[in-house]
Protein backbone atom coordinates (compact mmCIF):
# COMPACT_ATOMS: atom_id res chain seq x y z
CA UNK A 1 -4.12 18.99 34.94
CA UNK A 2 -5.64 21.39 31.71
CA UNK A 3 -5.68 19.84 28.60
CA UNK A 4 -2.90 19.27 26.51
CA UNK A 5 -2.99 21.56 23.51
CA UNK A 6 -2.53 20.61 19.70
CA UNK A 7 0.91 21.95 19.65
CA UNK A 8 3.90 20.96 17.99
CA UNK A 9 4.99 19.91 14.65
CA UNK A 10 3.79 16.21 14.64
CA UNK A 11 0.14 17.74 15.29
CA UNK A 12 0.82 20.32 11.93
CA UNK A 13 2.41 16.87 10.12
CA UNK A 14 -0.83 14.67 11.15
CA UNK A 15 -3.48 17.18 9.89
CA UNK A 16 -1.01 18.06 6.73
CA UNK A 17 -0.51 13.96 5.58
CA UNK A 18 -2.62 12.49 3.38
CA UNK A 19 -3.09 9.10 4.26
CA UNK A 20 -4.89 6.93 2.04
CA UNK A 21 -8.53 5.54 2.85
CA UNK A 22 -8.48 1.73 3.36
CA UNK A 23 -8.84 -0.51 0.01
CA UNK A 24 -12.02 -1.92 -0.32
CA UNK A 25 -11.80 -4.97 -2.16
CA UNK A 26 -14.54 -6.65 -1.69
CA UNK A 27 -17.17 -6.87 0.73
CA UNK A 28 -15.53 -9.16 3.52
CA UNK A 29 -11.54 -7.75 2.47
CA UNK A 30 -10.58 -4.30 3.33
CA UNK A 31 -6.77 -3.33 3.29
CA UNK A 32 -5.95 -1.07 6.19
CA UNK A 33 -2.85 1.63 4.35
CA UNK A 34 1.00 0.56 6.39
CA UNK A 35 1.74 1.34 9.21
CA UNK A 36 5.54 2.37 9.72
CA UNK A 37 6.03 -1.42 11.33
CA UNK A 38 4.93 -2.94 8.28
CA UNK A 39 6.80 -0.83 5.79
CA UNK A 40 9.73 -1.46 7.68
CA UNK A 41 9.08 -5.35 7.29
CA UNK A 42 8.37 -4.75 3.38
CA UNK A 43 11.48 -2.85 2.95
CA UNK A 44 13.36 -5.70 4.47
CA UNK A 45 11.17 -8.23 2.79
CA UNK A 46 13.88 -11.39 1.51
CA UNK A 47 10.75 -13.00 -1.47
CA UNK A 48 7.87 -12.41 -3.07
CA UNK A 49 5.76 -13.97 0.42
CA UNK A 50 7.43 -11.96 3.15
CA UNK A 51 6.40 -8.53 0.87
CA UNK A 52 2.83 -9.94 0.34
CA UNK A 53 2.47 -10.49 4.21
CA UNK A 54 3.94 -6.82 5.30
CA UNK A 55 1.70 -5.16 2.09
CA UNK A 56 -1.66 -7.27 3.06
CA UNK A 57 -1.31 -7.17 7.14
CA UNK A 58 -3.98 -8.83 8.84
CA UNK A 59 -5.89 -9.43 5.28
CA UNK A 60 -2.91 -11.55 3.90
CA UNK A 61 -4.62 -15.23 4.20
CA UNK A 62 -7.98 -14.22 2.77
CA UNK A 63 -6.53 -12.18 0.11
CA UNK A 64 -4.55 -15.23 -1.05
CA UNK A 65 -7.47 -17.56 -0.58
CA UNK A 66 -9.26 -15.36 -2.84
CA UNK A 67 -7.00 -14.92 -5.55
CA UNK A 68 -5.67 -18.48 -5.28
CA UNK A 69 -7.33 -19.94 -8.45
CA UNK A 70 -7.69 -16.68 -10.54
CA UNK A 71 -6.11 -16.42 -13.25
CA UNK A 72 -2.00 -14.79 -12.81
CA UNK A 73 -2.85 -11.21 -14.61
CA UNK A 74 -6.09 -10.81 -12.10
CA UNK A 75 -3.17 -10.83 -9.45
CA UNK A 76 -0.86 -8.79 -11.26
CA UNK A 77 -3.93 -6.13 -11.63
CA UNK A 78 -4.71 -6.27 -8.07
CA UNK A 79 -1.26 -5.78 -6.84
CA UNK A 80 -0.58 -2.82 -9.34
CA UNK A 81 -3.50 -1.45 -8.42
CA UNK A 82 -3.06 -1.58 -4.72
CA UNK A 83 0.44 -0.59 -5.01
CA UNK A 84 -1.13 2.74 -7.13
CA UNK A 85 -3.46 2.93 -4.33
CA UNK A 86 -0.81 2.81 -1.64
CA UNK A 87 1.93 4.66 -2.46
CA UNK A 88 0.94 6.55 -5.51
CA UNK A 89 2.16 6.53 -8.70
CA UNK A 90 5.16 5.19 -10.20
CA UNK A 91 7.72 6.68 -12.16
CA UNK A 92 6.36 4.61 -14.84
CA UNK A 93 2.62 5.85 -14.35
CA UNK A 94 4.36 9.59 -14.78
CA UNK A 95 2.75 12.11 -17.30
CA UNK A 96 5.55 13.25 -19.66
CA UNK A 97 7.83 10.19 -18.77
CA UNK A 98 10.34 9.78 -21.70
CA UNK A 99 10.43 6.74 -23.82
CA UNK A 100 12.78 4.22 -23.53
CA UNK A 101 15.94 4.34 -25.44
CA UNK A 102 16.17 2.88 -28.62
CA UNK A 103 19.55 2.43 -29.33
């Protein structure tokens, strides 16, 4: 049988992505970027928990050891910043985003 050639457009699409490198967050805790299987379980996610586990993957129970008696805003840091790191940024994080309302 010859080789199978690169053809097709999932080949072009796979070369084209830009997938994220893994978040380091320490030295024993490295956050591998979703797979489709686990945004699927994030986007279905019912609390706070079921998002954490689909978002963390096999890290989950070590990240939460780690952050368990730090204080809330080192969480809320982390999470924005892995979210950032993830999925890029957020309307919010936006150059030239307009200012809320004031009336």
């Amino acid at each position: 049988m010859p080789p199978r050639k690169n053809l097709g457009r999932l080949y072009d699409l796979q070369r084209e992505t830009k997938v994220p490198e893994p978040y380091v967050l320490n030295s024993e805790i490295t956050i591998q970027p979703l797979t489709k299987a686990q945004y699927r379980a994030l986007s279905s996610a019912e609390n706070a928990e079921d998002g954490d586990r689909a978002t963390l993957g096999e890290s989950y129970d070590a990240v939460m050891a780690l952050f368990e008696d730090e204080p809330f805003q080192l969480w809320t840091a982390f999470s924005n910043d892995l979210n950032r790191h993830l999925f890029g940024l957020g309307v919010d994080d936006v150059e030239g985003k307009s200012e809320p309302s004031s009336e």
